[in-house]
Protein backbone atom coordinates (compact mmCIF):
# COMPACT_ATOMS: atom_id res chain seq x y z
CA UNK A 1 -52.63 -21.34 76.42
CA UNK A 2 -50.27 -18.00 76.94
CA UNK A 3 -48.72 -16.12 74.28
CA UNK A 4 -45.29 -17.19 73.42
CA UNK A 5 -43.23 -14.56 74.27
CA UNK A 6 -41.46 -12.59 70.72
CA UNK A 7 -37.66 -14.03 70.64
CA UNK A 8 -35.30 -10.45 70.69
CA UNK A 9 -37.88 -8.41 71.74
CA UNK A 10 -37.05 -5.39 73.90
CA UNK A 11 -37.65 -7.10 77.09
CA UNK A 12 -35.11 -9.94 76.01
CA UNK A 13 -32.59 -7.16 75.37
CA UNK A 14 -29.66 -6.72 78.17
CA UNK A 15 -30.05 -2.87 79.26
CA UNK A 16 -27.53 -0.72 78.20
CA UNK A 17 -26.28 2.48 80.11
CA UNK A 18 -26.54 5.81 78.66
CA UNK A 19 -22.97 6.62 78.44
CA UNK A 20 -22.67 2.62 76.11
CA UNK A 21 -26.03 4.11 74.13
CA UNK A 22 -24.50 7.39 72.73
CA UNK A 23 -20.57 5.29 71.98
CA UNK A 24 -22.43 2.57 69.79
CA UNK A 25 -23.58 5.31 67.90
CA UNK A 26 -20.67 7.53 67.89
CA UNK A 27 -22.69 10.74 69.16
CA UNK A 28 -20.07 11.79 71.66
CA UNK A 29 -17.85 11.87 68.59
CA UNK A 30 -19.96 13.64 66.45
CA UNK A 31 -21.49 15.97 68.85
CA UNK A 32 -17.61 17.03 69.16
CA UNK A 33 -17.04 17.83 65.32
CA UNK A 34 -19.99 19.98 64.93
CA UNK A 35 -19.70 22.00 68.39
CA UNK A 36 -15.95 22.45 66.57
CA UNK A 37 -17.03 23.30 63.68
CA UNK A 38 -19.69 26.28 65.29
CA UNK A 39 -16.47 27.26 67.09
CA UNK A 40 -14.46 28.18 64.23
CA UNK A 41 -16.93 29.06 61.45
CA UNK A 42 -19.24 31.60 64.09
CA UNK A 43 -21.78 31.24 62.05
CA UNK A 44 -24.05 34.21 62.55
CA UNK A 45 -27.26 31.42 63.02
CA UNK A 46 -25.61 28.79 64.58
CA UNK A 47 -29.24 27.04 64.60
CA UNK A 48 -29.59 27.40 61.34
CA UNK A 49 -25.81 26.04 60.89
CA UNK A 50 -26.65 23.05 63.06
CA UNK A 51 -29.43 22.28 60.74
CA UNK A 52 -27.68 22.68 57.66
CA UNK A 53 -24.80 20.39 59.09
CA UNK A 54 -26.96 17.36 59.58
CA UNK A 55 -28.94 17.40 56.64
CA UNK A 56 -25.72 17.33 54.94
CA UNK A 57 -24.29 14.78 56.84
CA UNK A 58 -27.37 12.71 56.15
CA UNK A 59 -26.94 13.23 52.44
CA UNK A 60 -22.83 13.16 52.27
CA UNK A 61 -23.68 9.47 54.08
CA UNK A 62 -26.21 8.55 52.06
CA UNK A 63 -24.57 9.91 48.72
CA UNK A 64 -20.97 8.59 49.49
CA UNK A 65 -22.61 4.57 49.80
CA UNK A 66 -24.62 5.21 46.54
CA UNK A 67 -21.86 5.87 44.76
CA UNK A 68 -19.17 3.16 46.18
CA UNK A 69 -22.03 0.77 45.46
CA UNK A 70 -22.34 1.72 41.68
CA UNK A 71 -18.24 1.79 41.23
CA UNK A 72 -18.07 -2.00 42.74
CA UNK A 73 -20.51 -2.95 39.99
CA UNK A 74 -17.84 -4.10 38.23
CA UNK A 75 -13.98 -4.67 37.74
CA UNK A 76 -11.79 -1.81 36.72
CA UNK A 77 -10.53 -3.79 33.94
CA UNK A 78 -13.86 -3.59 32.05
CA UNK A 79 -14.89 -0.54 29.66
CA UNK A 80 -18.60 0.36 31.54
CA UNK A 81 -16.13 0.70 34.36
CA UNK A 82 -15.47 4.19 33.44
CA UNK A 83 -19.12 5.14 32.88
CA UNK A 84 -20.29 3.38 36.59
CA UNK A 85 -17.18 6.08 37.51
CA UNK A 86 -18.60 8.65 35.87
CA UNK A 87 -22.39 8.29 37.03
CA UNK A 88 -20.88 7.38 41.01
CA UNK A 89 -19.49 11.57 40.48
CA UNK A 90 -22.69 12.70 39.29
CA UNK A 91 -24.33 10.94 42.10
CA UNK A 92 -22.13 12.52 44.76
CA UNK A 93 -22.80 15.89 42.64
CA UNK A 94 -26.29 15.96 44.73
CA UNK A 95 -24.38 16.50 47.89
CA UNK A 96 -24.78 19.56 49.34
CA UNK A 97 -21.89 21.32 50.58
CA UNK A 98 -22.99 24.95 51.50
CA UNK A 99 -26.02 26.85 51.58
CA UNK A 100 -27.56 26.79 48.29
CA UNK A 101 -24.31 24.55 47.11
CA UNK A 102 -24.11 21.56 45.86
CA UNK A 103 -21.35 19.68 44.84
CA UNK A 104 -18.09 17.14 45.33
CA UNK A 105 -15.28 18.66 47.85
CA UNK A 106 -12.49 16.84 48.60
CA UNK A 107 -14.04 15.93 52.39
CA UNK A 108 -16.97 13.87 50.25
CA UNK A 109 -13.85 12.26 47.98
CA UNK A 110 -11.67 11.03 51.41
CA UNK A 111 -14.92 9.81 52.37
CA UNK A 112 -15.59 7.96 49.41
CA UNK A 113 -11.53 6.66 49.14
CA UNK A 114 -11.66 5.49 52.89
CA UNK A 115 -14.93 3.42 52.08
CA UNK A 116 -13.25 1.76 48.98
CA UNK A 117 -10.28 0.70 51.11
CA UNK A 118 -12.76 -0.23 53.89
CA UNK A 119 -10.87 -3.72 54.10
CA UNK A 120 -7.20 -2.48 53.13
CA UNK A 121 -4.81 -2.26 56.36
CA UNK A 122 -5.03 1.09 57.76
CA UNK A 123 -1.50 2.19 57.10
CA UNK A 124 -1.59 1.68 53.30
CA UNK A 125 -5.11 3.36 53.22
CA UNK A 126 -3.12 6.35 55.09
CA UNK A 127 0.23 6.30 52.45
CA UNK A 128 -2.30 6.40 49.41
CA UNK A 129 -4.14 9.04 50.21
CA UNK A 130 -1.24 11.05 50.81
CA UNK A 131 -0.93 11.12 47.45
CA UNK A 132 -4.18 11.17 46.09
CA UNK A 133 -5.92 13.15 48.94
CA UNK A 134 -7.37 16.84 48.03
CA UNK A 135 -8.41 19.99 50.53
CA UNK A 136 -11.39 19.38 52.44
CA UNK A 137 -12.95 22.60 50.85
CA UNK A 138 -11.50 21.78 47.25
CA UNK A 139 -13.82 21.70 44.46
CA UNK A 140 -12.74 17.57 42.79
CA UNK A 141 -13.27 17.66 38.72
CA UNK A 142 -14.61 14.41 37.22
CA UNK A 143 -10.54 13.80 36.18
CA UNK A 144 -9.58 13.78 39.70
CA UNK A 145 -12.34 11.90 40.83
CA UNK A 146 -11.98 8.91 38.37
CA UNK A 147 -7.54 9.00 38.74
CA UNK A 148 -8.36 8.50 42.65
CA UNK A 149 -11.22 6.10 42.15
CA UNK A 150 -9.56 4.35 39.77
CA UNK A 151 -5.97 4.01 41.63
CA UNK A 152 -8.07 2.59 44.80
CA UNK A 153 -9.55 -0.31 42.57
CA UNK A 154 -5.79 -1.16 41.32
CA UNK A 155 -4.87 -1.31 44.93
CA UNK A 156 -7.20 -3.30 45.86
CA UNK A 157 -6.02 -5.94 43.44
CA UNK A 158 -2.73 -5.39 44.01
CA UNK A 159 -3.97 -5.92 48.00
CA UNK A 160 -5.32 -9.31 47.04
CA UNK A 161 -2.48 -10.42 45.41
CA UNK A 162 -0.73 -9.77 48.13
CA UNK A 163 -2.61 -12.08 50.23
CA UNK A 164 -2.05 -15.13 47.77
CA UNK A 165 1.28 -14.14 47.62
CA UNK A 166 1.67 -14.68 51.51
CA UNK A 167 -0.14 -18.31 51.71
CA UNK A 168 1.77 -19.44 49.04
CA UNK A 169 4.77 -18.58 51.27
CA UNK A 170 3.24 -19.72 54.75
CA UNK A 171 3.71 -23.33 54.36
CA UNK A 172 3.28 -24.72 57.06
CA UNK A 173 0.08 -22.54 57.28
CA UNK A 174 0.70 -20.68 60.96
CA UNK A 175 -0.09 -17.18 59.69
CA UNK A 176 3.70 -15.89 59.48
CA UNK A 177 6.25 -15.59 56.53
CA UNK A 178 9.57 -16.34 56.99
CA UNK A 179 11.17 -12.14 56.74
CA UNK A 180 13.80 -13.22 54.63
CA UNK A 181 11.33 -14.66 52.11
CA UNK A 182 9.00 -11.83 52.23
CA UNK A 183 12.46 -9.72 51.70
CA UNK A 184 13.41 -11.41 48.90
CA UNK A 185 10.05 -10.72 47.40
CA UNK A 186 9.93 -7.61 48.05
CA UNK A 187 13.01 -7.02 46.04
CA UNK A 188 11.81 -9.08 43.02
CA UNK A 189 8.96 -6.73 42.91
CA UNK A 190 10.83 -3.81 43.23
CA UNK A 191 13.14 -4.98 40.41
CA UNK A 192 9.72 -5.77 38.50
CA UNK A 193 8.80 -2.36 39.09
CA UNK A 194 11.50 -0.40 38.18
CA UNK A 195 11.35 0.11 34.43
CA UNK A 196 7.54 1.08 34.19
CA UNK A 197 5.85 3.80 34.01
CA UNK A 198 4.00 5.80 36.61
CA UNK A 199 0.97 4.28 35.97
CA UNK A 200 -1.30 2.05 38.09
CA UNK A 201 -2.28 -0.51 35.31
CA UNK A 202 1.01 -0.91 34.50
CA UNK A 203 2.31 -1.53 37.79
CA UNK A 204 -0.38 -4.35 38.20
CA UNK A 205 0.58 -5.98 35.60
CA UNK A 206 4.38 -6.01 36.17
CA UNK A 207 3.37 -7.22 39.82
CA UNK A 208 1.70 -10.15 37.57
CA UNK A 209 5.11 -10.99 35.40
CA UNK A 210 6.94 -11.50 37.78
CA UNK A 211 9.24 -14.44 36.51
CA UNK A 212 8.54 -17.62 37.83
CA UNK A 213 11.65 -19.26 37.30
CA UNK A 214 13.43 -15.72 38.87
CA UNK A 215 11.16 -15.93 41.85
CA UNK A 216 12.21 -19.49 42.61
CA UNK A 217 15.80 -18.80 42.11
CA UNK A 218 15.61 -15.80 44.30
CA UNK A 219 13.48 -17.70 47.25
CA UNK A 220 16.13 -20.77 46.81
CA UNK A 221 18.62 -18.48 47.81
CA UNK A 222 16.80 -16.37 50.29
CA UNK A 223 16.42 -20.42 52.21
CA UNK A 224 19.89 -21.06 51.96
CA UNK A 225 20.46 -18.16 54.05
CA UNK A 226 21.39 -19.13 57.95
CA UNK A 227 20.34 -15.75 59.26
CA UNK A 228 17.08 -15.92 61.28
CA UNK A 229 15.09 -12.57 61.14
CA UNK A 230 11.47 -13.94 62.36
CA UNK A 231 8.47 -13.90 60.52
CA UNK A 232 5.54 -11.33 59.09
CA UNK A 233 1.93 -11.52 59.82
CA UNK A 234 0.29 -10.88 56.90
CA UNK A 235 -0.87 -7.44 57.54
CA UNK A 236 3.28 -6.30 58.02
CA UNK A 237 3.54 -8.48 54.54
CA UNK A 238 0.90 -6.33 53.06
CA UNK A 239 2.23 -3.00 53.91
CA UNK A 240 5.73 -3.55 53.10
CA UNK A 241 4.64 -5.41 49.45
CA UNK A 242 2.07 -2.12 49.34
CA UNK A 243 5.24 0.46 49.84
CA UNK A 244 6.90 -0.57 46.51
CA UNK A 245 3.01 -0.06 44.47
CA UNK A 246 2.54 3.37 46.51
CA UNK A 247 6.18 4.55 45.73
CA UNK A 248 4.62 4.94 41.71
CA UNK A 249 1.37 6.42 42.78
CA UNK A 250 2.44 10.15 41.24
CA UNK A 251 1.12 13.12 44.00
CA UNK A 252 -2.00 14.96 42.70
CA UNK A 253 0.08 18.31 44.14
């Protein structure tokens, strides 16, 4: 009787060309940052600088999942949050950064923000961390870290609220809002959002109060309106609702 063949074994695989080999894995990319970075550091070893670079990138990678996995542990709204914060820095303290330094720089902090907004749209992951980015070389205190970390978890709330928001106006369920509802929403929120504080929390929960009976008032009027502006996917929802929480995220500089 002959051996049944192993399903997905290499065999079974379609071949691949070189050039589609090194894009899946990004080397072209990354062969590009490092021969840039030799460029304009002349390091008097480069060798030894290309070593270095990818034992740190092994770590930074490593080090930055390690700690996004302990900070998802559990919501922001509960008190061990602050201590899963707290041991996700010290975590990311083991990264080395220069020879013979260890530490977290803000290239390591990005790093971690952009994986916490991994499933944010792209252009409200850009607008926040224009506020709460640091210098690539910057040395981040533990205060800096958790006021980032912490602003990215509100977000992401405040993202998913968004999205309920949105099917509760798509009824008839074809992926679009109606612009002059999502308008009209926009300006309740704004309203909402106008006599707190600069603080994150606070704006989350003003996003939550909005008035119920206001709201329907307000989208009553907004479908008594005979103008016709088209509709909003619910990524262009998402970003404009995001614009009016980023607009109280205060600048770290």
């Amino acid at each position: 009787m002959a051996d049944k063949k192993k399903p997905n074994s290499a065999d079974d695989r379609p071949q691949e060309t070189d050039r589609q080999f090194l894009e899946r894995y990004s080397i072209g990319t990354l062969m590009k940052d490092v021969l840039g970075k030799i460029v304009s550091n002349r390091p008097k070893d480069p060798i030894t600088f290309l070593s270095d670079y990818f034992d740190s990138l092994e770590d930074q990678s490593n080090l930055v999942l390690k700690a996004r996995n302990i900070i998802e542990m559990t919501h922001h709204s509960r008190p061990v949050f602050e201590m899963n914060v707290r041991q996700a820095y010290d975590i990311m303290l083991k990264q080395k950064v220069g020879k013979r330094l260890y530490g977290v720089n803000g290239t390591s902090y990005t790093d971690l923000i952009k994986t916490l907004c991994r499933d944010m749209p792209q252009p409200v992951t850009t607008k926040l961390l224009k506020k709460i980015e640091c210098l690539d070389y910057e040395a981040i205190t533990f205060d800096v870290f958790k006021s980032g970390v912490f602003t990215c978890c509100v977000l992401q709330d405040y993202v998913k609220l968004c999205e309920m928001l949105f099917n509760s106006l798509d009824f008839q369920s074809s992926g679009k809002v109606d612009k002059i509802l999502s308008d009209v929403v926009n300006e309740q929120l704004k309203a909402a959002l106008a006599n707190t504080r600069t603080d994150a929390r606070k704006i989350v929960e003003a996003g939550y109060n909005l008035g119920p009976d206001g709201l329907f008032y307000a989208l009553e009027r907004g479908m008594r309106s005979k103008s016709q502006l088209g509709g909003q996917t619910l990524e262009q929802f998402t970003i404009e609702i995001c614009d009016a929480f980023l607009s109280k995220v205060k600048r770290l500089r």
